[in-house]
PDB file of N, CA and C in Angstrom:
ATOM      1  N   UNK A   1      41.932  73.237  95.823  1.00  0.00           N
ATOM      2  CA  UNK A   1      42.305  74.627  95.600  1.00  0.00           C
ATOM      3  C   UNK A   1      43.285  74.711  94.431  1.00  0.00           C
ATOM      4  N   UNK A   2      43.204  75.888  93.908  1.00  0.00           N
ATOM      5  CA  UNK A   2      43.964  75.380  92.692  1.00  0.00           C
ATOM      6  C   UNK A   2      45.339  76.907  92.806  1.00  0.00           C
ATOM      7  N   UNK A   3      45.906  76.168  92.583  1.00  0.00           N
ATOM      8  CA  UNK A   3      47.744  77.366  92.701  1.00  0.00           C
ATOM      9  C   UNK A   3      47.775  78.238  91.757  1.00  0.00           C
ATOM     10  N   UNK A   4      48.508  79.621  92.285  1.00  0.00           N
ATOM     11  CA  UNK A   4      49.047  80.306  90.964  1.00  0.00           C
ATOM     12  C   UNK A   4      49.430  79.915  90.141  1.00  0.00           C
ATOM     13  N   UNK A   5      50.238  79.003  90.463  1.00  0.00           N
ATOM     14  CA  UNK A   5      50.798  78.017  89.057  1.00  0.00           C
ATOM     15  C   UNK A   5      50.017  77.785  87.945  1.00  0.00           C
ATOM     16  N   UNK A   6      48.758  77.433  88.341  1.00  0.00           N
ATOM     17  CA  UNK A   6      47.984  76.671  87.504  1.00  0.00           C
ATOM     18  C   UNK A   6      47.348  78.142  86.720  1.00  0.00           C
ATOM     19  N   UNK A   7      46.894  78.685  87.433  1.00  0.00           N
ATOM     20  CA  UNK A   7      46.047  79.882  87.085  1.00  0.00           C
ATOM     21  C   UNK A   7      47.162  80.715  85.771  1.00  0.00           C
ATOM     22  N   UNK A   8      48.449  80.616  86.176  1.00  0.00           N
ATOM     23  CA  UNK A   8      49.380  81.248  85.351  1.00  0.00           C
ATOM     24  C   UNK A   8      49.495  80.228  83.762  1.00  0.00           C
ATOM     25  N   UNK A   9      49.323  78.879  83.963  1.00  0.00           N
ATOM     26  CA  UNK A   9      49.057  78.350  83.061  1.00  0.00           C
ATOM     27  C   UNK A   9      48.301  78.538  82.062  1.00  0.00           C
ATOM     28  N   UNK A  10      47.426  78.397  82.620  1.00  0.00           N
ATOM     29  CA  UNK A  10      45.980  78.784  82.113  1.00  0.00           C
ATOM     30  C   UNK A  10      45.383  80.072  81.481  1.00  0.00           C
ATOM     31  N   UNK A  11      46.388  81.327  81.862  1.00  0.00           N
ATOM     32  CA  UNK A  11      46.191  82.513  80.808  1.00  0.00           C
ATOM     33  C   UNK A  11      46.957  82.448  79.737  1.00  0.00           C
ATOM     34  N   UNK A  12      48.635  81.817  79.864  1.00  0.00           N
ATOM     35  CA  UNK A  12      49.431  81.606  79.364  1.00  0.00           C
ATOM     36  C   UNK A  12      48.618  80.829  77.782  1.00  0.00           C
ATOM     37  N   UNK A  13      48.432  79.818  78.379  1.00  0.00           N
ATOM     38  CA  UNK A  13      48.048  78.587  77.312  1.00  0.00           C
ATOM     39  C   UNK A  13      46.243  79.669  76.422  1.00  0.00           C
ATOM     40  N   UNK A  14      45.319  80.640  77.433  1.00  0.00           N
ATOM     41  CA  UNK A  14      44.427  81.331  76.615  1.00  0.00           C
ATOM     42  C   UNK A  14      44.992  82.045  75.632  1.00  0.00           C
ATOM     43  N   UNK A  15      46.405  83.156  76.014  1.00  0.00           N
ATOM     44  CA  UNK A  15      46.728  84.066  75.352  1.00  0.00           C
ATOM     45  C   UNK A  15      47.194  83.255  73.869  1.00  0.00           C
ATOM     46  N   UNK A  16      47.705  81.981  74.211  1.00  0.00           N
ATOM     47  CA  UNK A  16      48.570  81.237  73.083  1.00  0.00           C
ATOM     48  C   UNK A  16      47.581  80.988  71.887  1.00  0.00           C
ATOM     49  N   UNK A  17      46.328  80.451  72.379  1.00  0.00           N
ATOM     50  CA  UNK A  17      45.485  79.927  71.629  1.00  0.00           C
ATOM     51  C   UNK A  17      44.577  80.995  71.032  1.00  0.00           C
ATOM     52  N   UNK A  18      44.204  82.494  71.769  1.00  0.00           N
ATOM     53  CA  UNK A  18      43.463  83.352  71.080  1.00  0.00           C
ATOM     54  C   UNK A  18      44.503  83.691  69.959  1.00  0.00           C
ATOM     55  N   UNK A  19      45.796  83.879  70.084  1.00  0.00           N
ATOM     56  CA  UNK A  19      47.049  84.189  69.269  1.00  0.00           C
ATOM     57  C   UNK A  19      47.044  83.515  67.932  1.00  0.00           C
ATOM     58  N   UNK A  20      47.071  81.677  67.800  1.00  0.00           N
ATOM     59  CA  UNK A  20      46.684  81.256  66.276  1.00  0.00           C
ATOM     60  C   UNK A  20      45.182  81.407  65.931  1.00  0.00           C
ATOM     61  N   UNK A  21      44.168  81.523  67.396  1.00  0.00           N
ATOM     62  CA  UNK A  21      42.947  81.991  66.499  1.00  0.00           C
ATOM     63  C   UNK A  21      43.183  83.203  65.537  1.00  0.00           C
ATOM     64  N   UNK A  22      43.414  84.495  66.270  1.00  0.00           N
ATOM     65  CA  UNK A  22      43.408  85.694  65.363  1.00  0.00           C
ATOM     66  C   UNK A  22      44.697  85.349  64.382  1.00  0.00           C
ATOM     67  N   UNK A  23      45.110  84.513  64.205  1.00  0.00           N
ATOM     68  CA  UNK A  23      46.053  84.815  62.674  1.00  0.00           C
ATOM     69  C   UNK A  23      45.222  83.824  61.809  1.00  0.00           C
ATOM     70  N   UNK A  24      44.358  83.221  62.395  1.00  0.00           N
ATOM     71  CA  UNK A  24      43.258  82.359  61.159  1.00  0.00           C
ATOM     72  C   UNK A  24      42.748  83.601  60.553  1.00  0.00           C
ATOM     73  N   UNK A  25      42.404  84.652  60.880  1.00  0.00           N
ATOM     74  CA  UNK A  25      41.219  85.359  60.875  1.00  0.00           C
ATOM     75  C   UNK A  25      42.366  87.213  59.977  1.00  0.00           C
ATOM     76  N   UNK A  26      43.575  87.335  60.905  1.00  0.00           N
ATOM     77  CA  UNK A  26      43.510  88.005  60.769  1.00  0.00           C
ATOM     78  C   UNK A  26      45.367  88.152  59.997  1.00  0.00           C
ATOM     79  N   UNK A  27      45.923  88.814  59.145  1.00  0.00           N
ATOM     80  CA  UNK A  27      46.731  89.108  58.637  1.00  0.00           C
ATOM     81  C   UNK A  27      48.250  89.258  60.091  1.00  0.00           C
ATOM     82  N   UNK A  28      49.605  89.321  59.975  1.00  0.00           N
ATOM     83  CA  UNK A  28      50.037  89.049  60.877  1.00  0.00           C
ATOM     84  C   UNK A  28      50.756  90.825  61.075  1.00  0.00           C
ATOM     85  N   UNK A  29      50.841  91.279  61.865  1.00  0.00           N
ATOM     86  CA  UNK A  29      51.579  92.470  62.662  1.00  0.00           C
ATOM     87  C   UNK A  29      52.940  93.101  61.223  1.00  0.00           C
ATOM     88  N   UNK A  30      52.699  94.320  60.628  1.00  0.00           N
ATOM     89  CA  UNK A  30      53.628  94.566  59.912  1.00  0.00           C
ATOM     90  C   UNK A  30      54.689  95.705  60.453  1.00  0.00           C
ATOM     91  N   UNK A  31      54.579  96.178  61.533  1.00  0.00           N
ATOM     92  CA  UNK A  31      55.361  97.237  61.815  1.00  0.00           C
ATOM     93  C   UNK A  31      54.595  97.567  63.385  1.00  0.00           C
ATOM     94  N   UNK A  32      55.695  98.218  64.167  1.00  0.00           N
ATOM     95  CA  UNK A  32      56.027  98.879  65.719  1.00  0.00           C
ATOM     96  C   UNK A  32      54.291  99.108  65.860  1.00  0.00           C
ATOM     97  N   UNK A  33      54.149 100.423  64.854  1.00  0.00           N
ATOM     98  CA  UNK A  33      53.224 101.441  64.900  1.00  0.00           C
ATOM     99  C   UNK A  33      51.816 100.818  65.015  1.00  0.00           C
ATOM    100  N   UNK A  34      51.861  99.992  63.682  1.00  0.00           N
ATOM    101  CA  UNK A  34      50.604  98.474  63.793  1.00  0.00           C
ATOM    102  C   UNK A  34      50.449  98.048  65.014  1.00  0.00           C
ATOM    103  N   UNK A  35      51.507  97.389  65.475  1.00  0.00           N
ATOM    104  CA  UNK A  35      51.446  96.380  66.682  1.00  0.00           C
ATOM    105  C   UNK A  35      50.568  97.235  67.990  1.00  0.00           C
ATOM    106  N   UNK A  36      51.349  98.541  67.875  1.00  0.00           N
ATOM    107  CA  UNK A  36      50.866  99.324  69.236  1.00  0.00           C
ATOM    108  C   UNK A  36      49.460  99.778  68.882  1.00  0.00           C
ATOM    109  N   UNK A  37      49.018  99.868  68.397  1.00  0.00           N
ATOM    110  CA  UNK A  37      47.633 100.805  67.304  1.00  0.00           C
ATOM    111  C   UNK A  37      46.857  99.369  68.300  1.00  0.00           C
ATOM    112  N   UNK A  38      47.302  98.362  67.293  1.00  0.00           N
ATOM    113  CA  UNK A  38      45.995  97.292  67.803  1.00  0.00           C
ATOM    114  C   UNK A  38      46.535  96.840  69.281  1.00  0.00           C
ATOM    115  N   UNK A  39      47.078  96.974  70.062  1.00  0.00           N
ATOM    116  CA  UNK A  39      47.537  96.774  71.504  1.00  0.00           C
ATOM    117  C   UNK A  39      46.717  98.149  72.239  1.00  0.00           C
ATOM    118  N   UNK A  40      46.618  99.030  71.582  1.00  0.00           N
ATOM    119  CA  UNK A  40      45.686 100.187  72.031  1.00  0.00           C
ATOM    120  C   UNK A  40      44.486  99.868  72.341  1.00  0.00           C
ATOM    121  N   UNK A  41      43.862  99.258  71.154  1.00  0.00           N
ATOM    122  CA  UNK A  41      42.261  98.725  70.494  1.00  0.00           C
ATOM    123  C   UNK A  41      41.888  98.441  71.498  1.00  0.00           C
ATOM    124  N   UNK A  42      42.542  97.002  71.723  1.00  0.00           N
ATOM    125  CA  UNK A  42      42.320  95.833  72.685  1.00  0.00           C
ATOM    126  C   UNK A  42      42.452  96.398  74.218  1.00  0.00           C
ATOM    127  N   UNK A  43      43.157  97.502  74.497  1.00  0.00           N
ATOM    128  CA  UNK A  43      43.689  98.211  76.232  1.00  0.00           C
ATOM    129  C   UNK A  43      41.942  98.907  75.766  1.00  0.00           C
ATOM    130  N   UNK A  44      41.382  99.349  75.099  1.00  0.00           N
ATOM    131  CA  UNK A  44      40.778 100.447  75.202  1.00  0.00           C
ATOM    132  C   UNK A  44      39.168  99.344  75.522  1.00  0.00           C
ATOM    133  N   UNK A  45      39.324  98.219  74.763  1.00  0.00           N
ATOM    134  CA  UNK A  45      38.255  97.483  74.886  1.00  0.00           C
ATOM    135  C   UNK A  45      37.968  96.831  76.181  1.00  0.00           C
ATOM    136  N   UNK A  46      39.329  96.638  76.611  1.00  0.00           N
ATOM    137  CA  UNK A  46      39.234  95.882  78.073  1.00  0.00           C
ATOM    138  C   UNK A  46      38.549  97.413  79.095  1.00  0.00           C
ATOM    139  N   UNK A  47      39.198  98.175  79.011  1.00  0.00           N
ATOM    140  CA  UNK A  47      38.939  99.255  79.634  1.00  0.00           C
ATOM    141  C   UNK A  47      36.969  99.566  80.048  1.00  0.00           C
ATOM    142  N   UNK A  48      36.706  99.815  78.467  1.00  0.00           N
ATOM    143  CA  UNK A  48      35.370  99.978  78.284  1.00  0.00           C
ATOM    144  C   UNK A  48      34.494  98.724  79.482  1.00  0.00           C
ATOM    145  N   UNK A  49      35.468  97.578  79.287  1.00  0.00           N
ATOM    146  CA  UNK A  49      34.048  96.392  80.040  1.00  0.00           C
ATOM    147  C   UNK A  49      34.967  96.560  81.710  1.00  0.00           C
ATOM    148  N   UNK A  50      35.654  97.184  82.029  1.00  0.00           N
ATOM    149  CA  UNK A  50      36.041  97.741  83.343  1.00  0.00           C
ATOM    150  C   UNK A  50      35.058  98.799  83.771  1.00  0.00           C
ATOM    151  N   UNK A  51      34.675  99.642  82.710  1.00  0.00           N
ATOM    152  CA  UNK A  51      34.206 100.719  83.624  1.00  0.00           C
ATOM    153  C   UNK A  51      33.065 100.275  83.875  1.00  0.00           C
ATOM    154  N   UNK A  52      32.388  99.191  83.067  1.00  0.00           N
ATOM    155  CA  UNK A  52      30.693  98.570  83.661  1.00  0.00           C
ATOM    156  C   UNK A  52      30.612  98.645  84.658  1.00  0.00           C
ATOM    157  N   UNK A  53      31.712  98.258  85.825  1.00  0.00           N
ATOM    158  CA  UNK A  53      31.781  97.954  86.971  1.00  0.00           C
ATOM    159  C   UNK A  53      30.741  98.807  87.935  1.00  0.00           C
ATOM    160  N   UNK A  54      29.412  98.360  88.659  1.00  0.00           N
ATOM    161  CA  UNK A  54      29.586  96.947  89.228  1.00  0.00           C
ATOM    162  C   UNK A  54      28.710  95.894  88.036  1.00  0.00           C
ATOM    163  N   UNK A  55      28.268  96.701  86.811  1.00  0.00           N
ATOM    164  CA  UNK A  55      27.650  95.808  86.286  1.00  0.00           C
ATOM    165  C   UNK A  55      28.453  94.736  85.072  1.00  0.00           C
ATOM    166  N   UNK A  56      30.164  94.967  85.396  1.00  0.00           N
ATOM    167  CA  UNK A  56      30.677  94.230  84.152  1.00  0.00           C
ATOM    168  C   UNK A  56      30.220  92.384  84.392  1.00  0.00           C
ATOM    169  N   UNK A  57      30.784  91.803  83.450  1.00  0.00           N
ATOM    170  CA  UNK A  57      30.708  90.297  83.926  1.00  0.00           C
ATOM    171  C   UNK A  57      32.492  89.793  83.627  1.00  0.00           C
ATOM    172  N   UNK A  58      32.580  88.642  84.799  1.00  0.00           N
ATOM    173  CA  UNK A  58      34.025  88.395  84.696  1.00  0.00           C
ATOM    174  C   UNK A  58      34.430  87.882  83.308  1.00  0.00           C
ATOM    175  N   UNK A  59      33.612  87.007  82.961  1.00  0.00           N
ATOM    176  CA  UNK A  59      33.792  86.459  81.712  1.00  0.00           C
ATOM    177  C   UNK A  59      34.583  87.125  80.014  1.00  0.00           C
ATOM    178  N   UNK A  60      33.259  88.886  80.315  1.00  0.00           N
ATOM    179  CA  UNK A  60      33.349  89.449  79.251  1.00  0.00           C
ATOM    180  C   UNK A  60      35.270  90.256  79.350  1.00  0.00           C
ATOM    181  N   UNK A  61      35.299  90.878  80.835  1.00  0.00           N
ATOM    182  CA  UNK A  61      36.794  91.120  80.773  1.00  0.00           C
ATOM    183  C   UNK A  61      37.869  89.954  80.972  1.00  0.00           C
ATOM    184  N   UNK A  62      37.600  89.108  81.364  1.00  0.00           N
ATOM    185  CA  UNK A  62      38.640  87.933  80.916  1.00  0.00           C
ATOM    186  C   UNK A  62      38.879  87.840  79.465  1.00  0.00           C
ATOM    187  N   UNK A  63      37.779  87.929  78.716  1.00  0.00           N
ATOM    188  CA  UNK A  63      37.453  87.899  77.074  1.00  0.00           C
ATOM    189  C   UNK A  63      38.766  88.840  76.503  1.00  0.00           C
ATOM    190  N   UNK A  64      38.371  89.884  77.024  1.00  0.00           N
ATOM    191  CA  UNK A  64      39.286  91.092  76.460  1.00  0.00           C
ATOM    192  C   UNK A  64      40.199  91.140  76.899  1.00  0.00           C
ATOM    193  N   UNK A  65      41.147  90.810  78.421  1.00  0.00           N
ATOM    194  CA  UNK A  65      42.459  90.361  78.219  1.00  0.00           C
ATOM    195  C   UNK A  65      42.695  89.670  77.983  1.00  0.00           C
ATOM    196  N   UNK A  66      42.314  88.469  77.407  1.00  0.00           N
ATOM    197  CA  UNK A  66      42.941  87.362  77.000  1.00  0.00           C
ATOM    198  C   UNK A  66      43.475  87.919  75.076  1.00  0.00           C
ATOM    199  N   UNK A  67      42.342  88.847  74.477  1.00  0.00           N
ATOM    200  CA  UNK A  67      42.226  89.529  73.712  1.00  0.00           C
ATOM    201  C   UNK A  67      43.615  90.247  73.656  1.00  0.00           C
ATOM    202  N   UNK A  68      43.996  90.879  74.421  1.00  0.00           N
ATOM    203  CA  UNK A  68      44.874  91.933  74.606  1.00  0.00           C
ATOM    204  C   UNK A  68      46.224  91.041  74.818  1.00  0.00           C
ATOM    205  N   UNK A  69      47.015  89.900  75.726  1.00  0.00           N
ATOM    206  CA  UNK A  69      47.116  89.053  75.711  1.00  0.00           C
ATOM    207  C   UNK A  69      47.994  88.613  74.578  1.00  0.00           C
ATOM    208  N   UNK A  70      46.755  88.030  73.994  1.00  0.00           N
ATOM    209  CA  UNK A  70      47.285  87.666  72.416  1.00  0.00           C
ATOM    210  C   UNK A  70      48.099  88.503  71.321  1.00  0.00           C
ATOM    211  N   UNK A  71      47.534  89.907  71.378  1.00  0.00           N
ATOM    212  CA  UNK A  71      48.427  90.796  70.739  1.00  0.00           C
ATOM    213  C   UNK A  71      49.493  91.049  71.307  1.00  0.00           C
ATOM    214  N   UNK A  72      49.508  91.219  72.529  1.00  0.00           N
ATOM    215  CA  UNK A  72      50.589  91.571  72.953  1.00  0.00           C
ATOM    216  C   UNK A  72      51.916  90.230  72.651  1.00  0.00           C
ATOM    217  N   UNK A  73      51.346  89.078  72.446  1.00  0.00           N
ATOM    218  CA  UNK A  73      52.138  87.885  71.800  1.00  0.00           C
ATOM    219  C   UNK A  73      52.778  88.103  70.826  1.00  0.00           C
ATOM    220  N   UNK A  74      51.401  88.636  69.435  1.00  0.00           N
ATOM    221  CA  UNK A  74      51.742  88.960  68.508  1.00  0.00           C
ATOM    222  C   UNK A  74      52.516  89.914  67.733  1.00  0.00           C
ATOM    223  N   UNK A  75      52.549  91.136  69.106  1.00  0.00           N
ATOM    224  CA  UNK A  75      53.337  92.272  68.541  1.00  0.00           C
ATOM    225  C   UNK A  75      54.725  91.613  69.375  1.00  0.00           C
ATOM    226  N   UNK A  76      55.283  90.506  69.899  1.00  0.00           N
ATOM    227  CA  UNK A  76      56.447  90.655  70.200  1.00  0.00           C
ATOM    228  C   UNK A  76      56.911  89.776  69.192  1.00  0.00           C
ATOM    229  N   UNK A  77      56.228  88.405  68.600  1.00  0.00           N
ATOM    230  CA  UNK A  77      56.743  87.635  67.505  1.00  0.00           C
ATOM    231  C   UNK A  77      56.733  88.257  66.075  1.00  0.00           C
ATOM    232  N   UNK A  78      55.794  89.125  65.859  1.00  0.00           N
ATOM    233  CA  UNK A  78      55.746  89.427  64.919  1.00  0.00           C
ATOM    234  C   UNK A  78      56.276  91.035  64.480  1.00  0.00           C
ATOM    235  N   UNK A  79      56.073  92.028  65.374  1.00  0.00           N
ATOM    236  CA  UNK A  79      56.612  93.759  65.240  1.00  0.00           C
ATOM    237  C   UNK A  79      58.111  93.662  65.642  1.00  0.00           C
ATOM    238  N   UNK A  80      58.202  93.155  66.602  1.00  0.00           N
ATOM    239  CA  UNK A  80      59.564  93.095  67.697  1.00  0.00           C
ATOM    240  C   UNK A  80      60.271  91.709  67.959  1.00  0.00           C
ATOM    241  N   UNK A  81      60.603  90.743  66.858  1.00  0.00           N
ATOM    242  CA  UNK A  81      61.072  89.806  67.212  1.00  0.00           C
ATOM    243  C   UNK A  81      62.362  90.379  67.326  1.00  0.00           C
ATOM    244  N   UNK A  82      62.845  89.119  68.597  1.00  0.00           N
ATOM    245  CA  UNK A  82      63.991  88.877  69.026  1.00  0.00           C
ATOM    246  C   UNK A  82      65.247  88.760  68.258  1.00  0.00           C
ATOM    247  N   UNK A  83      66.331  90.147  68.288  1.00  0.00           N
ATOM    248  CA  UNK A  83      66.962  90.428  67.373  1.00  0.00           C
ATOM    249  C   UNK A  83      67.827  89.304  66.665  1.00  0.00           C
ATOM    250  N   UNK A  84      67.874  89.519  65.600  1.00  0.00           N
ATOM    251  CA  UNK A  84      68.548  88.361  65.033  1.00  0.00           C
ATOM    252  C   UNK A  84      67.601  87.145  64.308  1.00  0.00           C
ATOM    253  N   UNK A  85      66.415  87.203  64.539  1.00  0.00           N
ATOM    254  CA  UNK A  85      65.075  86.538  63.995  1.00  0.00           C
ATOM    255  C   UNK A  85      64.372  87.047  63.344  1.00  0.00           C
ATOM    256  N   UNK A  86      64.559  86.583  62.103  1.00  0.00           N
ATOM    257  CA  UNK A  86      63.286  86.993  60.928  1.00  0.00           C
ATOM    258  C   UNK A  86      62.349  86.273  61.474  1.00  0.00           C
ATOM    259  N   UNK A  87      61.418  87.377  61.000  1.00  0.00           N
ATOM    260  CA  UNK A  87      60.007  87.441  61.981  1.00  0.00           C
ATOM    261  C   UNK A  87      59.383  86.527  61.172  1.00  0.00           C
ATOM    262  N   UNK A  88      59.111  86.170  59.503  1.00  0.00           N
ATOM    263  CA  UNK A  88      58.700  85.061  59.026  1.00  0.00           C
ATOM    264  C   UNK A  88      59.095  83.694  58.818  1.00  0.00           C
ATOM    265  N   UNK A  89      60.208  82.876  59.903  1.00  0.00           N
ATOM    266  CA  UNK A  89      60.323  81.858  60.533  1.00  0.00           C
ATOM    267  C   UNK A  89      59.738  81.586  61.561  1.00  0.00           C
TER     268      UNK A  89
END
């Protein structure tokens, strides 16, 4: 059987890794307004494969929070870092 623990790991360590995927791909968070815009995207996408329900698949909404997840990483390292931290260190 496997523990919350592990399970908490395991989104932890997805969100981390979709996080340097999309900065291969994608430019990094320049402002509040940015960050929340695409934190929207991603709420609105997860949403969409919620309402399939009963025909969603777990996979595809795991996809999209892990999606969501990641931004939400990105808008705290990068829109909202921790005061006193330039955000390009």
């Amino acid at each position: 059987m496997i523990e919350r623990k592990d399970y908490v790991n395991l989104a932890s360590s997805s969100f981390i890794g979709a996080y340097y995927k999309a900065r291969e791909i994608h430019a990094p968070m320049q402002s509040l307004h940015e960050g929340y815009a695409i934190i929207k995207e991603e709420f609105d996408e997860l949403w969409d494969e919620i309402k399939r329900y009963p025909n969603h698949k777990n996979s595809d909404v795991r996809k999209e929070a892990i999606q969501m997840g990641a931004m939400i990483i990105a808008f705290l390292v990068e829109a909202a870092p921790v005061d006193g931290h330039d955000k390009s260190s």
